[in-house]
C-alpha atoms as a PDB file:
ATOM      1  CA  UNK A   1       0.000   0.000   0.000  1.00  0.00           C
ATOM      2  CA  UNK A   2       1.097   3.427  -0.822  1.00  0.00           C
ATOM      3  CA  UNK A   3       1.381   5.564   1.897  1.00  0.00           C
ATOM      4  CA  UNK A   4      -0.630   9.512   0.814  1.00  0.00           C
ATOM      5  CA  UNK A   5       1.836  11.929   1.544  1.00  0.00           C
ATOM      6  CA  UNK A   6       1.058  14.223   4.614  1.00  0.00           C
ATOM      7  CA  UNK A   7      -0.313  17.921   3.732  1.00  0.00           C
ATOM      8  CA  UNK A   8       0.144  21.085   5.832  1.00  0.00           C
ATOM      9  CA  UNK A   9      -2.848  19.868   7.717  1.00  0.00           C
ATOM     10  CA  UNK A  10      -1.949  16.744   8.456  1.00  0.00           C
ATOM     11  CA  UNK A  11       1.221  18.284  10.009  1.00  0.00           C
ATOM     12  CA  UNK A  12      -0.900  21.180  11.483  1.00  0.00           C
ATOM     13  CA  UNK A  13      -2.229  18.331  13.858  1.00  0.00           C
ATOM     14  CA  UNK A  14       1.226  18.285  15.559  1.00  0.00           C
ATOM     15  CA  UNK A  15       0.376  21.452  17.548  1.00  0.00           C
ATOM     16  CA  UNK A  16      -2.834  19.980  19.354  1.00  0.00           C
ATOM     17  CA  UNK A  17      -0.010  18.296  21.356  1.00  0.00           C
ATOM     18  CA  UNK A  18       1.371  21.357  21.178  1.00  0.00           C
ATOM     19  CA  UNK A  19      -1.122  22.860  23.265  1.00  0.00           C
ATOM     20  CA  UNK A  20      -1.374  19.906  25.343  1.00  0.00           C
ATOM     21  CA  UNK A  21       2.394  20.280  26.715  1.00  0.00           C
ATOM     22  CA  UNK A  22       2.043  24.178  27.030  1.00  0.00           C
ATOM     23  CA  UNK A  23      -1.245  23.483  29.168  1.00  0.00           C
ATOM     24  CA  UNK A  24       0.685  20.805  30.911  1.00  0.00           C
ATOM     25  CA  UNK A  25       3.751  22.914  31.962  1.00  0.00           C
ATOM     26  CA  UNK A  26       1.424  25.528  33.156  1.00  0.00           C
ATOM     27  CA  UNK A  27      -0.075  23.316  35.614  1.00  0.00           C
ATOM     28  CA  UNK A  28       3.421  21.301  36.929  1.00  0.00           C
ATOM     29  CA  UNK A  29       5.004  24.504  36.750  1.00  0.00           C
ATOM     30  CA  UNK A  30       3.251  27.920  37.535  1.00  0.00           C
ATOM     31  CA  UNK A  31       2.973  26.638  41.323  1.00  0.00           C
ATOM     32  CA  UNK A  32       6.657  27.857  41.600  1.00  0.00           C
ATOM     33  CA  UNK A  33       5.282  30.896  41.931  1.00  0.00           C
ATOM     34  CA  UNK A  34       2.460  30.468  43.850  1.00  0.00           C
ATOM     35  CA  UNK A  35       3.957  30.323  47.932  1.00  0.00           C
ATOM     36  CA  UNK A  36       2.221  27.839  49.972  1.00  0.00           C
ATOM     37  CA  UNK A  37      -0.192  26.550  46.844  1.00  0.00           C
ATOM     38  CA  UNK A  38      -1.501  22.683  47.169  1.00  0.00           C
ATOM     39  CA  UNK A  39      -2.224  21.220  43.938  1.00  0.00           C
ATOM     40  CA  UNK A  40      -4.288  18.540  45.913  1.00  0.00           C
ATOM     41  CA  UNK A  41      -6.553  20.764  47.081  1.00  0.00           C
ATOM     42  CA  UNK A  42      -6.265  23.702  45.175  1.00  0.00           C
ATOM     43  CA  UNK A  43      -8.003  24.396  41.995  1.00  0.00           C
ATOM     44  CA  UNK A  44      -5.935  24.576  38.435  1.00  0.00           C
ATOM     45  CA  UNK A  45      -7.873  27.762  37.898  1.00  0.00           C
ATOM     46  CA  UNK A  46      -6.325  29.285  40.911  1.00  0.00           C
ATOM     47  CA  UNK A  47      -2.964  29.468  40.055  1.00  0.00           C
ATOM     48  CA  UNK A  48      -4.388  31.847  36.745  1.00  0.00           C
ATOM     49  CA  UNK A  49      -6.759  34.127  39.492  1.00  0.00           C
ATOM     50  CA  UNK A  50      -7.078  38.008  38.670  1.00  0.00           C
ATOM     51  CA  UNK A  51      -4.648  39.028  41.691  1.00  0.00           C
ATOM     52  CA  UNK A  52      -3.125  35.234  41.481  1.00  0.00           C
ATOM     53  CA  UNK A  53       1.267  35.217  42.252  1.00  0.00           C
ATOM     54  CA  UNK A  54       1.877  32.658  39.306  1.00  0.00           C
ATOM     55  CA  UNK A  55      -0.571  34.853  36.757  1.00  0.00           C
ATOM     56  CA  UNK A  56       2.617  36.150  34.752  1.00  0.00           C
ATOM     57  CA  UNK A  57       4.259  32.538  34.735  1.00  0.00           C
ATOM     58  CA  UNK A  58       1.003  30.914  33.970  1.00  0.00           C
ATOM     59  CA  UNK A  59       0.619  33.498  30.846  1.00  0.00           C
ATOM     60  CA  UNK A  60       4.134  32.350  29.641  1.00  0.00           C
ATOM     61  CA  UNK A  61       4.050  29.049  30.348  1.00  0.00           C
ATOM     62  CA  UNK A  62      -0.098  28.440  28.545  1.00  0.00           C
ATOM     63  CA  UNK A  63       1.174  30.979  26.318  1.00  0.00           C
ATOM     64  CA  UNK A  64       1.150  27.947  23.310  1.00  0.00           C
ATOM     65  CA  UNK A  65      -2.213  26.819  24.835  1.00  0.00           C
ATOM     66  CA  UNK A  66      -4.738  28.746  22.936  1.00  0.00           C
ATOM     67  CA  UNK A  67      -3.611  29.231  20.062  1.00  0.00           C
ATOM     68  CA  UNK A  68      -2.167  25.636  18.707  1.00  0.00           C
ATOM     69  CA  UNK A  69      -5.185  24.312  20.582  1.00  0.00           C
ATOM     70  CA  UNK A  70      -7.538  26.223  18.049  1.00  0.00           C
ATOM     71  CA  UNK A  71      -5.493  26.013  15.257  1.00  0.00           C
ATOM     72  CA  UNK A  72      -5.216  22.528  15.859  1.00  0.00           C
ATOM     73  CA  UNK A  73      -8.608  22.002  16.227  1.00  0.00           C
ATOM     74  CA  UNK A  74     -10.378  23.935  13.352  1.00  0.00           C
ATOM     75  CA  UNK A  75      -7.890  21.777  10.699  1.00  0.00           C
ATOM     76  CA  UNK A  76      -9.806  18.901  12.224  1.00  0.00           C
ATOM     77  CA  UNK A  77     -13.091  20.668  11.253  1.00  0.00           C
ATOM     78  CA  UNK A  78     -11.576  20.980   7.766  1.00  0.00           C
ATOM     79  CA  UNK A  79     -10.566  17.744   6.935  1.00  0.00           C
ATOM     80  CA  UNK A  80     -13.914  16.060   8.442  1.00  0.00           C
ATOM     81  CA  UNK A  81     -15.995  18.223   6.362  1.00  0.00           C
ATOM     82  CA  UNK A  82     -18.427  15.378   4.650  1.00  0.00           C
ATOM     83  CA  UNK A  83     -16.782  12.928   6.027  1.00  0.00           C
ATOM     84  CA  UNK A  84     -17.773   9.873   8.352  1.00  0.00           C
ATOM     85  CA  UNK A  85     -21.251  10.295   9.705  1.00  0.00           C
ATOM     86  CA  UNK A  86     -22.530  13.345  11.311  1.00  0.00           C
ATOM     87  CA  UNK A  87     -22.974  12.226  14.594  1.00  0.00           C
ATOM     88  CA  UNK A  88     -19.249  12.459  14.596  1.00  0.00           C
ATOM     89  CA  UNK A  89     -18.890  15.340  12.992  1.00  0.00           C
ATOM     90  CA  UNK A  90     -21.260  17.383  15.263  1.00  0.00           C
ATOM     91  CA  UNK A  91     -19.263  15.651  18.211  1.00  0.00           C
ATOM     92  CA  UNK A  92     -15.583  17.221  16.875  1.00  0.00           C
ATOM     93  CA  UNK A  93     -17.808  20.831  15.942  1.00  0.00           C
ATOM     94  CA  UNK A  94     -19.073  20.596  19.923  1.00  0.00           C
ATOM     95  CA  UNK A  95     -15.781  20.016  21.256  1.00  0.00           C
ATOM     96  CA  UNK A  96     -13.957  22.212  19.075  1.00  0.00           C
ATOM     97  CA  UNK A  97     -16.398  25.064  20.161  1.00  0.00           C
ATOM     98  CA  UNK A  98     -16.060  23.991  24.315  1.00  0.00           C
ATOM     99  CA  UNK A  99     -12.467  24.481  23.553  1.00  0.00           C
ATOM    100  CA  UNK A 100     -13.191  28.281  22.377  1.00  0.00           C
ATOM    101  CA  UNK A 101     -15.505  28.747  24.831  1.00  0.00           C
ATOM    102  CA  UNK A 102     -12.885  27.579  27.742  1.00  0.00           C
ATOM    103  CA  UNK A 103     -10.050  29.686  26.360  1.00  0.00           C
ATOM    104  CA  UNK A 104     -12.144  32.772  25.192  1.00  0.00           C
ATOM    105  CA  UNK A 105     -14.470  32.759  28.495  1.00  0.00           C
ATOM    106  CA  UNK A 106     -11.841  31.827  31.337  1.00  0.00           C
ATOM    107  CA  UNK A 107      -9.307  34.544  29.750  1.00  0.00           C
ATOM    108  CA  UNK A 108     -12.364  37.088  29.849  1.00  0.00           C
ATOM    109  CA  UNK A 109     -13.291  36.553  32.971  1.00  0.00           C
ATOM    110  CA  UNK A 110     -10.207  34.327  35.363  1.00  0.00           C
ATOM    111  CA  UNK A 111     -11.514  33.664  38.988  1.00  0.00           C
ATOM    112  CA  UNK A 112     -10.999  36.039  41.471  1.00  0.00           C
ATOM    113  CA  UNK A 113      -8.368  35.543  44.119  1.00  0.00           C
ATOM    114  CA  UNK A 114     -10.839  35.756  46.903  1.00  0.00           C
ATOM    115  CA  UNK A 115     -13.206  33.299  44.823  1.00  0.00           C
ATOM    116  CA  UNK A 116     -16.644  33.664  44.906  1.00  0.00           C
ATOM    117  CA  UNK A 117     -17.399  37.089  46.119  1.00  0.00           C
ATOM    118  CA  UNK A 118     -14.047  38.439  45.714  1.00  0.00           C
ATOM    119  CA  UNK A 119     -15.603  40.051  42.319  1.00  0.00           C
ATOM    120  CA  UNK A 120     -19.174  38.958  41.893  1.00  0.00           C
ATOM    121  CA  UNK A 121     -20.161  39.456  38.231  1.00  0.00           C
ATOM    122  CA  UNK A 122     -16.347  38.157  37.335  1.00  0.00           C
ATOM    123  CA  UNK A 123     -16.930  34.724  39.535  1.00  0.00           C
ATOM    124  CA  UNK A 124     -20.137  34.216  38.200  1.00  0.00           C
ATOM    125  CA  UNK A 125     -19.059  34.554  34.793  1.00  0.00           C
ATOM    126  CA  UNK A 126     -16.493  32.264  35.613  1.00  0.00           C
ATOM    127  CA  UNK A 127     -19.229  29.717  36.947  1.00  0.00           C
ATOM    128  CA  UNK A 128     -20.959  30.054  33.721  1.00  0.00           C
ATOM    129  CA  UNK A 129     -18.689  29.324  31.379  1.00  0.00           C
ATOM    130  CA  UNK A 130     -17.723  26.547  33.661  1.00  0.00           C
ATOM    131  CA  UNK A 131     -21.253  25.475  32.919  1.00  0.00           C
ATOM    132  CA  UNK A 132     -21.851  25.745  29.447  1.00  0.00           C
ATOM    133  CA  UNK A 133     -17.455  24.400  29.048  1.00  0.00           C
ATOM    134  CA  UNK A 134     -19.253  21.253  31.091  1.00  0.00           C
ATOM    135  CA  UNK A 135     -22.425  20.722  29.019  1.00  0.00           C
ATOM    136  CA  UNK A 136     -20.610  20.888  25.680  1.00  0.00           C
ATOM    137  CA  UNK A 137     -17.976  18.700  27.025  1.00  0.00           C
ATOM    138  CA  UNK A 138     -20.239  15.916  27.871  1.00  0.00           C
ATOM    139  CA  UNK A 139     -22.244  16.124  24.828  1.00  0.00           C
ATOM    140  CA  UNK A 140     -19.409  16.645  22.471  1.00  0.00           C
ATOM    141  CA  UNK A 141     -18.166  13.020  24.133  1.00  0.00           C
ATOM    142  CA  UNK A 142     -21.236  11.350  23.961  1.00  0.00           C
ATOM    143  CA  UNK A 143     -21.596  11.868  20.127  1.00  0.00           C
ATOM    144  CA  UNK A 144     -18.326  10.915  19.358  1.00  0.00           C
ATOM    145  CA  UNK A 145     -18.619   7.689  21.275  1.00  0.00           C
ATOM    146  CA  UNK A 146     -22.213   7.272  19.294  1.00  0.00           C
ATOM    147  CA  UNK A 147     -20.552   7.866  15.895  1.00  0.00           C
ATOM    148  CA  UNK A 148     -16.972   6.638  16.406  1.00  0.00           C
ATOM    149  CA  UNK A 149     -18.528   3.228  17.590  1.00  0.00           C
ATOM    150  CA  UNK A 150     -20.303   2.917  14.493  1.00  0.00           C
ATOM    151  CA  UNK A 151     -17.483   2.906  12.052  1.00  0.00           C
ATOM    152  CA  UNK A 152     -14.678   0.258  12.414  1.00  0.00           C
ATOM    153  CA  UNK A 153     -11.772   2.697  11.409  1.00  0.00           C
ATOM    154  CA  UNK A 154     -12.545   4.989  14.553  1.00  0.00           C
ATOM    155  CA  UNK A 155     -13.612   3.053  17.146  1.00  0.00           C
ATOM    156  CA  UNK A 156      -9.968   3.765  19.101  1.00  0.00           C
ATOM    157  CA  UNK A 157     -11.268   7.357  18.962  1.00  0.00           C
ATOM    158  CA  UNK A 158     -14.515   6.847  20.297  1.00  0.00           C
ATOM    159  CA  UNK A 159     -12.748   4.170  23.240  1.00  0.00           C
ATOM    160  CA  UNK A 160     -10.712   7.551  23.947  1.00  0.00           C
ATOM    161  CA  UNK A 161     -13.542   9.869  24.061  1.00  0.00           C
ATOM    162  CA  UNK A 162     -15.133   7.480  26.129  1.00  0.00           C
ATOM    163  CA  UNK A 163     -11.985   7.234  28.691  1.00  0.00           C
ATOM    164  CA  UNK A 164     -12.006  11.019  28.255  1.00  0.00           C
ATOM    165  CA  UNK A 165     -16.157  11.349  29.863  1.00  0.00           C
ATOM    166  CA  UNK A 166     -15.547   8.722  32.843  1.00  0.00           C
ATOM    167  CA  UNK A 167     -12.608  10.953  33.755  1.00  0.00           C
ATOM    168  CA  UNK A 168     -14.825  13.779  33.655  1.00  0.00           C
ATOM    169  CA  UNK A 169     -17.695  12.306  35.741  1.00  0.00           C
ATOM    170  CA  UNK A 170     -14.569  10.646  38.042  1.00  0.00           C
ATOM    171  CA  UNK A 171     -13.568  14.487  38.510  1.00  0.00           C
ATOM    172  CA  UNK A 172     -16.715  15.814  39.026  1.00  0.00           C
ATOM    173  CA  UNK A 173     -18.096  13.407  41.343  1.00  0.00           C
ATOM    174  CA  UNK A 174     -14.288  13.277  43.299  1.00  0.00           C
ATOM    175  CA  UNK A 175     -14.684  16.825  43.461  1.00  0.00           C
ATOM    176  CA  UNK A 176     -18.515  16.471  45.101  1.00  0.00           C
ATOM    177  CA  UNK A 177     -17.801  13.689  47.880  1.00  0.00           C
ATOM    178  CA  UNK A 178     -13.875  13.539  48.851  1.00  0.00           C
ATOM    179  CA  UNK A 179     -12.301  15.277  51.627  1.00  0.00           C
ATOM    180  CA  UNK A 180     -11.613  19.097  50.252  1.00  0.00           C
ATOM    181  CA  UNK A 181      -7.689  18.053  50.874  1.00  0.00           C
ATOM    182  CA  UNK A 182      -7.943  16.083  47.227  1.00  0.00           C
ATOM    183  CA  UNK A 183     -10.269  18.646  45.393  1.00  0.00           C
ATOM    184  CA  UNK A 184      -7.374  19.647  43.444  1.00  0.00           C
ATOM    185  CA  UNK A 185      -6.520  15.819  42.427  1.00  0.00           C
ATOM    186  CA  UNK A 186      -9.953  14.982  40.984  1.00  0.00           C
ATOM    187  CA  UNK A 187     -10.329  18.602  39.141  1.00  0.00           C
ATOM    188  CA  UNK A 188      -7.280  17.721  37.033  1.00  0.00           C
ATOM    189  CA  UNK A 189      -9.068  14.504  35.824  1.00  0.00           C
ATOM    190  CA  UNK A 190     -11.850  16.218  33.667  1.00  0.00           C
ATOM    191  CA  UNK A 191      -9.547  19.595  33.043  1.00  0.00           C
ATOM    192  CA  UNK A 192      -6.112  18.577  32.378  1.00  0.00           C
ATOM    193  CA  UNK A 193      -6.387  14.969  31.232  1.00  0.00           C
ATOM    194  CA  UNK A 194      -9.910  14.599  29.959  1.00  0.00           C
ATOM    195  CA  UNK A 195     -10.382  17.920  27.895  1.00  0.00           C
ATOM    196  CA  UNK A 196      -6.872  18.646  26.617  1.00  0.00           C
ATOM    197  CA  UNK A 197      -5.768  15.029  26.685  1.00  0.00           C
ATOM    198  CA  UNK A 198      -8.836  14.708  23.784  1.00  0.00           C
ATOM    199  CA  UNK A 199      -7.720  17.543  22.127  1.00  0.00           C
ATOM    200  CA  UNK A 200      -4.189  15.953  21.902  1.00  0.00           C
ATOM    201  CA  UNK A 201      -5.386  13.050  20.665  1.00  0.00           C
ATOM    202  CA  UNK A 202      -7.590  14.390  17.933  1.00  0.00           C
ATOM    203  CA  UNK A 203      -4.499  16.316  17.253  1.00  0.00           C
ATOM    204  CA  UNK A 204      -2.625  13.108  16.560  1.00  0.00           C
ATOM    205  CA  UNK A 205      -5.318  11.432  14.833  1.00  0.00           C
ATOM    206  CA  UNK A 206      -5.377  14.551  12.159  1.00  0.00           C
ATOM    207  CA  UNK A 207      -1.375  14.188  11.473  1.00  0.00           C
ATOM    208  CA  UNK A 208      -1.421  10.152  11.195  1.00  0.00           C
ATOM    209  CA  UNK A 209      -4.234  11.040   8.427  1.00  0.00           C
ATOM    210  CA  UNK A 210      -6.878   8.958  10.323  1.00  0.00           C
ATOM    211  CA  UNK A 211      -9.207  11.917  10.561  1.00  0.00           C
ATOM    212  CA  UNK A 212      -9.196  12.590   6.452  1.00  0.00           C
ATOM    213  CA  UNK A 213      -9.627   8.766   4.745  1.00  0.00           C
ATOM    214  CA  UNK A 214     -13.262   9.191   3.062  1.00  0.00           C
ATOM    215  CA  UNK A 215     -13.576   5.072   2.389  1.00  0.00           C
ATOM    216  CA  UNK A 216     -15.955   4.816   5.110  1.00  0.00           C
ATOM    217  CA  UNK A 217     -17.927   8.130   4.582  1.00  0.00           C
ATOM    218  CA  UNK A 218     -21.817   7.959   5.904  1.00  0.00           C
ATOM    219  CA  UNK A 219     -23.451  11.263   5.647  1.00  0.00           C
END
């Protein structure tokens, strides 16, 4: 079999990982500067807080976050367009827009230091986009599990969206019962490893070419 020869979007997938390591240093990294922060307890989006001691080394460190992460993301739009079923496809479109909402809506509006009450319209923006970054997440999985599962050639994607939800629901429902001392542990499930884990992936799906093979289109 001859191999097709990668184009620019093929290779453009490279920089969902990309995004994944930038995201990744931010969180290993940016409590340095944070005195007396505990990632078990503590809350990823506290070490990017308003008035937060790590906000300028978060900013450099994520500073690769965004911006692959979209780029990445809307060459997977492209070379889906048509393709595989559209249960799939509207999966990839939710996910692809969770991931603008997250970046767009937590840079708008970053937690307060003092957290809820510290600036009330700011924290409750913050909730809200948490919200809607939750809903789309879940959904975006779901359909990508339904559509994945029904064509042979992507089923590893839809077994990784669906390892990518029952981290979410282990990191919501870790955050809801365990001792506050682990909060931090079970909110890195659904936001580190979940959500930009997926993104990776898809990332590295789009450069192997696994994302742009029409044999087994189903409109």
């Amino acid at each position: 079999m001859v191999k097709s020869k990668k184009t620019l979007i093929n290779w453009l997938g490279l920089l969902g990982v990309v995004s994944f390591a930038s995201y990744a240093a931010a969180v290993i990294f940016a409590p340095l500067a944070y005195p007396d922060y505990d990632w078990k307890s503590q809350a990823v989006s506290d070490l990017s807080a308003g008035t937060a001691p790590s906000l300028t080394l978060w900013n450099q460190l994520s500073s690769l976050y965004g911006a692959a992460g979209i780029v990445c993301l809307m060459m997977v739009c492209v070379a889906i367009q048509g393709k595989w079923n559209k249960l799939l496809r509207l999966g990839i479109y939710l996910f692809t827009a969770m991931i603008w909402v997250s970046i767009v809506g937590f840079t708008a509006f970053p937690l307060s230091e003092a957290g809820i009450g510290g600036s009330a319209f700011q924290d409750f923006m913050h909730i809200v986009i948490t919200v809607v970054v939750v809903i789309l997440s879940i959904t975006s999985f779901v359909l990508i599990m339904i559509g994945g599962y029904r064509k042979k050639r992507l089923v590893s994607l839809a077994v990784w969206a669906t390892i990518a939800l029952v981290l979410m629901f282990v990191g919501a429902i870790g955050t809801s019962v365990a001792p506050s001392e682990f909060l931090g542990i079970f909110q890195r499930f659904s936001n580190l490893i979940a959500a930009n884990g997926f993104l990776a992936t898809l990332g590295i799906y789009l450069f192997m070419g696994k994302l742009d093979d029409n044999r087994n289109m189903t409109k």
